[in-house]
N, C-alpha and C. Protein backbone atom coordinates (compact mmCIF):
# COMPACT_ATOMS: atom_id res chain seq x y z
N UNK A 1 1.37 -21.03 -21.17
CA UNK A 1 0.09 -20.62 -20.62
C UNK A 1 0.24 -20.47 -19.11
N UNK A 2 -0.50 -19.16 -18.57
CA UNK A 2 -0.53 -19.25 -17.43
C UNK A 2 -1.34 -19.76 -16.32
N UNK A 3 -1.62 -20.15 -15.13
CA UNK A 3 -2.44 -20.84 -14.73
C UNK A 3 -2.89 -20.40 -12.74
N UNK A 4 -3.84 -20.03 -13.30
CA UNK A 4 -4.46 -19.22 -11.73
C UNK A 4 -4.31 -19.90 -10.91
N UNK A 5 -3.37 -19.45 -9.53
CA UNK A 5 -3.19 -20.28 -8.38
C UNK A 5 -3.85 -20.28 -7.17
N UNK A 6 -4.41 -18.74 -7.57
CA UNK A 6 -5.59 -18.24 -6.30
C UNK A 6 -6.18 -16.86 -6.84
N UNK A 7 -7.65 -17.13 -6.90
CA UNK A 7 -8.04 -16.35 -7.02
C UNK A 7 -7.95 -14.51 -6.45
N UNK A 8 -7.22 -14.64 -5.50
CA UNK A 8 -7.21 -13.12 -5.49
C UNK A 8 -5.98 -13.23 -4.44
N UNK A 9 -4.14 -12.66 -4.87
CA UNK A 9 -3.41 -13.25 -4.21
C UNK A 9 -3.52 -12.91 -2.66
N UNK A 10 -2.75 -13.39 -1.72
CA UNK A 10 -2.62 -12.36 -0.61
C UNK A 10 -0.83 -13.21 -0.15
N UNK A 11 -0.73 -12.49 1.22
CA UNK A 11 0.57 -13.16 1.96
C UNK A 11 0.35 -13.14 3.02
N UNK A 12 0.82 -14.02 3.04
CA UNK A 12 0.72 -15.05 4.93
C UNK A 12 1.35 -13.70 5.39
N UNK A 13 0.83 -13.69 6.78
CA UNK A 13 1.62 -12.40 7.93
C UNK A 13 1.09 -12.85 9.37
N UNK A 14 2.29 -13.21 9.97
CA UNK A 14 1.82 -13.53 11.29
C UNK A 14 2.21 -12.69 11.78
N UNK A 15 1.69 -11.28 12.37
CA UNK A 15 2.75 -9.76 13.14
C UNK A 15 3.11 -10.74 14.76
N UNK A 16 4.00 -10.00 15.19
CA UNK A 16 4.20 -9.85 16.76
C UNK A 16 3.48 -8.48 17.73
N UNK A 17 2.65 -8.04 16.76
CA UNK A 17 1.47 -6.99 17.76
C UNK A 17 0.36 -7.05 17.11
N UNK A 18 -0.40 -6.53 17.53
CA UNK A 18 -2.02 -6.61 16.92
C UNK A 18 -2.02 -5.66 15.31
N UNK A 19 -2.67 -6.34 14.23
CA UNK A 19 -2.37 -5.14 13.08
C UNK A 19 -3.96 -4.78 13.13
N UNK A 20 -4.05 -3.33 12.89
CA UNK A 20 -5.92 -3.41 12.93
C UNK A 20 -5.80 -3.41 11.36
N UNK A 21 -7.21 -3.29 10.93
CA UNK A 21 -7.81 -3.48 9.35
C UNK A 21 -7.64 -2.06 8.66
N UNK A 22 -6.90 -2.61 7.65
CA UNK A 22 -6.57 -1.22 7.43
C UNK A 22 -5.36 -0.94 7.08
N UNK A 23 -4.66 -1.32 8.07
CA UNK A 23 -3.00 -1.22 8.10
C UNK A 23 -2.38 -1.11 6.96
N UNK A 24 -1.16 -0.35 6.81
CA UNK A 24 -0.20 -0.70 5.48
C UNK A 24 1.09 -1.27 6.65
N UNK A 25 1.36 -2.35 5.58
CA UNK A 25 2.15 -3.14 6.23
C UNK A 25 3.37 -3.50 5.22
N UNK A 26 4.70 -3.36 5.51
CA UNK A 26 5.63 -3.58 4.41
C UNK A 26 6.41 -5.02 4.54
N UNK A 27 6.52 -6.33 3.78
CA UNK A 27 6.70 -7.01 3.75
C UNK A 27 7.86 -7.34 2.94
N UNK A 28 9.23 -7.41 3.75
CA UNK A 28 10.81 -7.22 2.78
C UNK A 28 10.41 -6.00 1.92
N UNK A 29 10.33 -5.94 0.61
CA UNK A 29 10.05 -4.93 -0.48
C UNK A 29 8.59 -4.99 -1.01
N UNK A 30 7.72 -5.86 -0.45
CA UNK A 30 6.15 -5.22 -0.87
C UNK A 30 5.42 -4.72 0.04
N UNK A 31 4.72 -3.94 -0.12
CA UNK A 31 3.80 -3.05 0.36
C UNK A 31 2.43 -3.60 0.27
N UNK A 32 1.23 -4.13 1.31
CA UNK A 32 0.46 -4.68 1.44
C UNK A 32 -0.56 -4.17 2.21
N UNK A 33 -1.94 -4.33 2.87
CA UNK A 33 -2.78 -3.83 3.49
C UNK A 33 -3.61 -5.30 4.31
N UNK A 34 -3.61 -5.18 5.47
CA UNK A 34 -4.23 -5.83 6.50
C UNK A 34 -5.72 -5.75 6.22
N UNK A 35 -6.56 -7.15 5.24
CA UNK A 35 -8.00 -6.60 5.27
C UNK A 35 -8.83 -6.63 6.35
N UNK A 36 -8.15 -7.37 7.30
CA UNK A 36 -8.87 -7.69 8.48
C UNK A 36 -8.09 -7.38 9.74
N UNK A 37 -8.50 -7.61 10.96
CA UNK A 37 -7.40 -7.16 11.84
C UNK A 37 -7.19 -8.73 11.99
N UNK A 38 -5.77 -8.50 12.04
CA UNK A 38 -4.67 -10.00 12.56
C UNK A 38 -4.34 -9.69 14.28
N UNK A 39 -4.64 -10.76 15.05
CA UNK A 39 -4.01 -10.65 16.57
C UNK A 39 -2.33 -10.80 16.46
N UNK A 40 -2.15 -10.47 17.32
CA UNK A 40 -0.51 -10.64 17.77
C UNK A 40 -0.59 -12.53 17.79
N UNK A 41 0.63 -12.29 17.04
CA UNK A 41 1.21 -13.94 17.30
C UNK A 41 0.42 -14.67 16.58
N UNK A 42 -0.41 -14.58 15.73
CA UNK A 42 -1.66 -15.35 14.91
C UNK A 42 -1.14 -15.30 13.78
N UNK A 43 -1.88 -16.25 12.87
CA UNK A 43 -1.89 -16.52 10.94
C UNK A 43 -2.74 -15.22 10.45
N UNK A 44 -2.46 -14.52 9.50
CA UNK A 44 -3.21 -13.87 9.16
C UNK A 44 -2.56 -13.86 7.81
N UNK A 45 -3.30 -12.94 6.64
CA UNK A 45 -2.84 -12.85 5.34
C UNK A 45 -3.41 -10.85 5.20
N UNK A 46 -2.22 -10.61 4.23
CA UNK A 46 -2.20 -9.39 3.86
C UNK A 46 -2.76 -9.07 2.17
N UNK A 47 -3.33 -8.06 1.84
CA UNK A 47 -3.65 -7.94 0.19
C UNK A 47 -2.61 -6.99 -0.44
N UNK A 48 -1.68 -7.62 -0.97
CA UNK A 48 -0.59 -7.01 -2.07
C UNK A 48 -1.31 -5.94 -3.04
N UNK A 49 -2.31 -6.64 -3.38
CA UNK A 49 -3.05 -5.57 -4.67
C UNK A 49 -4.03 -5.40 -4.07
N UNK A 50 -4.23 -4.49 -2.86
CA UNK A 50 -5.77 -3.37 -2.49
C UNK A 50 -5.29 -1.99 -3.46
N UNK A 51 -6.63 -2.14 -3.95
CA UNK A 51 -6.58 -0.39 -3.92
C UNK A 51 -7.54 0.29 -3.41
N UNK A 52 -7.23 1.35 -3.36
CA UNK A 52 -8.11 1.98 -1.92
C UNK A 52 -7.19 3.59 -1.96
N UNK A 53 -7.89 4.25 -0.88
CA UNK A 53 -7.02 5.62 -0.21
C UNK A 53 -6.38 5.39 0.74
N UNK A 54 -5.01 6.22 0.31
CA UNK A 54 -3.98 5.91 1.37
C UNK A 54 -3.50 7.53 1.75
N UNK A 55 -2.98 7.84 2.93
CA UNK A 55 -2.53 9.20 3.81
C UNK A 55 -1.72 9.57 2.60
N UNK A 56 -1.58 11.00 2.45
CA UNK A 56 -0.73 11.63 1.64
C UNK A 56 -0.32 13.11 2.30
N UNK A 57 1.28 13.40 1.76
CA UNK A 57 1.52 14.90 2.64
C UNK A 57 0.87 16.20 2.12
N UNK A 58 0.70 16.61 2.53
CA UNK A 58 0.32 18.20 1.74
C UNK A 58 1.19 19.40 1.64
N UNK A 59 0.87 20.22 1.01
CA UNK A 59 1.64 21.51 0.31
C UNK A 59 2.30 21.57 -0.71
N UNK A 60 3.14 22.32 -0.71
CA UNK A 60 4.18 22.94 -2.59
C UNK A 60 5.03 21.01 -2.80
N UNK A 61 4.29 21.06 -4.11
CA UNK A 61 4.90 20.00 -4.80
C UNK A 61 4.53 18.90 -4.39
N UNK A 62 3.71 18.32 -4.04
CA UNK A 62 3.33 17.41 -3.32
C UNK A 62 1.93 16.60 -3.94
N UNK A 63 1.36 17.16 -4.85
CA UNK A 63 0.66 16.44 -5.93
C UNK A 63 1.10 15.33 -6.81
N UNK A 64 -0.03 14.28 -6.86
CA UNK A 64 0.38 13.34 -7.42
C UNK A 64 -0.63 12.67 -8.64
N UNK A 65 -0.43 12.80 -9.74
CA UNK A 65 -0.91 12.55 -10.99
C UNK A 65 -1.21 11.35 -11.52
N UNK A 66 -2.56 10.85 -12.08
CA UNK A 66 -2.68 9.39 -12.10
C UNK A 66 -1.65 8.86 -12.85
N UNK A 67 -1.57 7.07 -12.51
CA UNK A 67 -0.75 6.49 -13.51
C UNK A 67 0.65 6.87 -13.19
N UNK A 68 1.37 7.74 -12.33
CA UNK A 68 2.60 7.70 -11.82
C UNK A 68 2.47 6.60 -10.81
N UNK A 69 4.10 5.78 -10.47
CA UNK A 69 4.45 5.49 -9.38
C UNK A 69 4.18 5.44 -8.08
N UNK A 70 4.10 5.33 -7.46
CA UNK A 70 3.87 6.06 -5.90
C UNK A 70 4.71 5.15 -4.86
N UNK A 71 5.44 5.31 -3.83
CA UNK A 71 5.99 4.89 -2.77
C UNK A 71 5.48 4.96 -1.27
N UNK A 72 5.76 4.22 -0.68
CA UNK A 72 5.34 4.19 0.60
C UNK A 72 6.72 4.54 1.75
N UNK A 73 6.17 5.75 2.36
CA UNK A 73 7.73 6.05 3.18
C UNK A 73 7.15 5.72 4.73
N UNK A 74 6.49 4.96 4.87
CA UNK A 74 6.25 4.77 6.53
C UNK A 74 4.96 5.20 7.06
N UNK A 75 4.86 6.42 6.21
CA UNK A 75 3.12 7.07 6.91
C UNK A 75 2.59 7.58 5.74
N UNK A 76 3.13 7.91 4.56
CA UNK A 76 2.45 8.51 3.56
C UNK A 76 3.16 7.90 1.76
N UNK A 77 1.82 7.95 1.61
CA UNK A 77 2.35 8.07 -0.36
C UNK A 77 2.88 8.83 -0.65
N UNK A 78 3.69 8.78 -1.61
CA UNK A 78 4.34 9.87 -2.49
C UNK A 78 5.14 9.70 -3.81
N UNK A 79 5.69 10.21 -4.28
CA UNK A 79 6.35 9.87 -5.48
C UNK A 79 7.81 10.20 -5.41
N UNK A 80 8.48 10.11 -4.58
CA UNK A 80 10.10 9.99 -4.05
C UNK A 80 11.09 8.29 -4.11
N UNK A 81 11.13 7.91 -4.93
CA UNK A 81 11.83 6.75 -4.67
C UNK A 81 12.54 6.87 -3.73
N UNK A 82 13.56 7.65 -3.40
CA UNK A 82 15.41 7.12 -2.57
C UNK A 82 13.93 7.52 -1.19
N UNK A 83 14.43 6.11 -0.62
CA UNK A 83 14.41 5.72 1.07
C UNK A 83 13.14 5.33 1.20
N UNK A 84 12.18 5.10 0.26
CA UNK A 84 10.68 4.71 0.36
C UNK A 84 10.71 3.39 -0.34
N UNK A 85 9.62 2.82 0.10
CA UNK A 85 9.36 1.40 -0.90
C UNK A 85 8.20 1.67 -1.91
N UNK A 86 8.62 0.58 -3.21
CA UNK A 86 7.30 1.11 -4.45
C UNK A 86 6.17 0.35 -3.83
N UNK A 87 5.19 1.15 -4.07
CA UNK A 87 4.06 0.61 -3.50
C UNK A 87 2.86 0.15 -4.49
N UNK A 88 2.73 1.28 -5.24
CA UNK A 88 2.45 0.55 -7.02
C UNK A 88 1.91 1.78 -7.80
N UNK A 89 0.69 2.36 -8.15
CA UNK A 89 0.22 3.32 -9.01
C UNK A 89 -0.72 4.05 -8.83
N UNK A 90 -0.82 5.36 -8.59
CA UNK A 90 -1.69 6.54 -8.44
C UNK A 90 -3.14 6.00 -9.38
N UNK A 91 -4.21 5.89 -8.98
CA UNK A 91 -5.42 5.91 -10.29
C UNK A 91 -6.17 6.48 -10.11
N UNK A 92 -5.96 8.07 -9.08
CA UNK A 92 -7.05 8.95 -9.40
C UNK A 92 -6.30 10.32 -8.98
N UNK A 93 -5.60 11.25 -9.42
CA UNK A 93 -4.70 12.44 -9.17
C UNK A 93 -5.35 13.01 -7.56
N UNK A 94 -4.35 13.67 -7.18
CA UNK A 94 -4.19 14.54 -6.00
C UNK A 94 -3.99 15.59 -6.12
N UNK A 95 -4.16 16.82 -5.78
CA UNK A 95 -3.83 18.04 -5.97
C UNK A 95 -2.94 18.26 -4.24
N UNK A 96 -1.98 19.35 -4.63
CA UNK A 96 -0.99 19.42 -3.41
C UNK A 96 -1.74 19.42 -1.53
N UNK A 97 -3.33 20.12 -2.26
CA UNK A 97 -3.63 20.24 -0.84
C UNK A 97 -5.01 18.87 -0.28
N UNK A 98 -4.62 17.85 -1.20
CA UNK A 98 -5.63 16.95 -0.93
C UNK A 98 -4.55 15.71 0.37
N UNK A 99 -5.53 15.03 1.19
CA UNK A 99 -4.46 14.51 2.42
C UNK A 99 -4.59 13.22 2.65
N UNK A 100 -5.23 12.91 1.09
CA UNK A 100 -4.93 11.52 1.05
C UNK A 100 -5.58 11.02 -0.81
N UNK A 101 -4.78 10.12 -1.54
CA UNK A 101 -4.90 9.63 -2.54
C UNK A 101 -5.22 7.96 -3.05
N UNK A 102 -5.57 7.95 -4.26
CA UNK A 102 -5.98 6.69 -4.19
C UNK A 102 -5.58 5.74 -5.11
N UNK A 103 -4.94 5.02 -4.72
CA UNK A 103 -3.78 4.33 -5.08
C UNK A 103 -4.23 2.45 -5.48
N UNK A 104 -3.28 2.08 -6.24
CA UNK A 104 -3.31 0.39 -6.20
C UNK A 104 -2.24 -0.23 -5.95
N UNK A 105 -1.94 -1.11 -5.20
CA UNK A 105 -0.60 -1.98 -4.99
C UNK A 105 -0.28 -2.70 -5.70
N UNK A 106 0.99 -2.49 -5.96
CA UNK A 106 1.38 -3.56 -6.98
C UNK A 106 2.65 -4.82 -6.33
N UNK A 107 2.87 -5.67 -6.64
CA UNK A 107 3.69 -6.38 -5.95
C UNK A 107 5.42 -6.77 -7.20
N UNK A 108 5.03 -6.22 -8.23
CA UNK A 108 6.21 -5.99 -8.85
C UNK A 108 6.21 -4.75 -9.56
């Protein structure tokens, strides 16, 4: 049996600059979101599983279909594994010329 350790997880993040609210923030191999703004040099905690809209690129091929994958390459979602981190799952499609999608994090 499993046994709830916290109601809604998050991860400790103390940055060395100011993160505002909002942020995607990559933590070793998870991908997380700043719900609040954290000061430089402070305790703060990040949400592994937000979902929400995140920046996406536009043009040829660049649509992204619910229930796929999605990665985080630094500034945008997408569905490219090599050189991006998984970030977790598309749950509402994109069409190539939409410039941002809406996504859930997953932490495995």
């Amino acid at each position: 049996m499993a046994t709830r350790t916290k109601d809604h997880p998050t991860i400790p993040h103390t940055p060395v600059a100011n993160v505002p609210a909002g942020t995607v923030v990559v933590v070793g191999t998870i991908v997380a979101v700043a719900p609040v703004f954290i000061a430089a040099n402070k305790a703060g905690v990040l949400d592994p599983n937000f979902q929400g809209t995140f920046p996406k690129a536009t043009g040829g091929s660049t649509a992204i279909a619910a229930g796929v994958l999605v990665y985080w390459t630094g500034t945008v979602i997408n569905t490219t594994a090599a050189d991006n981190t998984l970030a977790g799952k598309c749950v509402k499609a994109a069409a190539d010329g939409d410039t941002s999608v809406e996504c859930v994090l997953t932490t495995v």
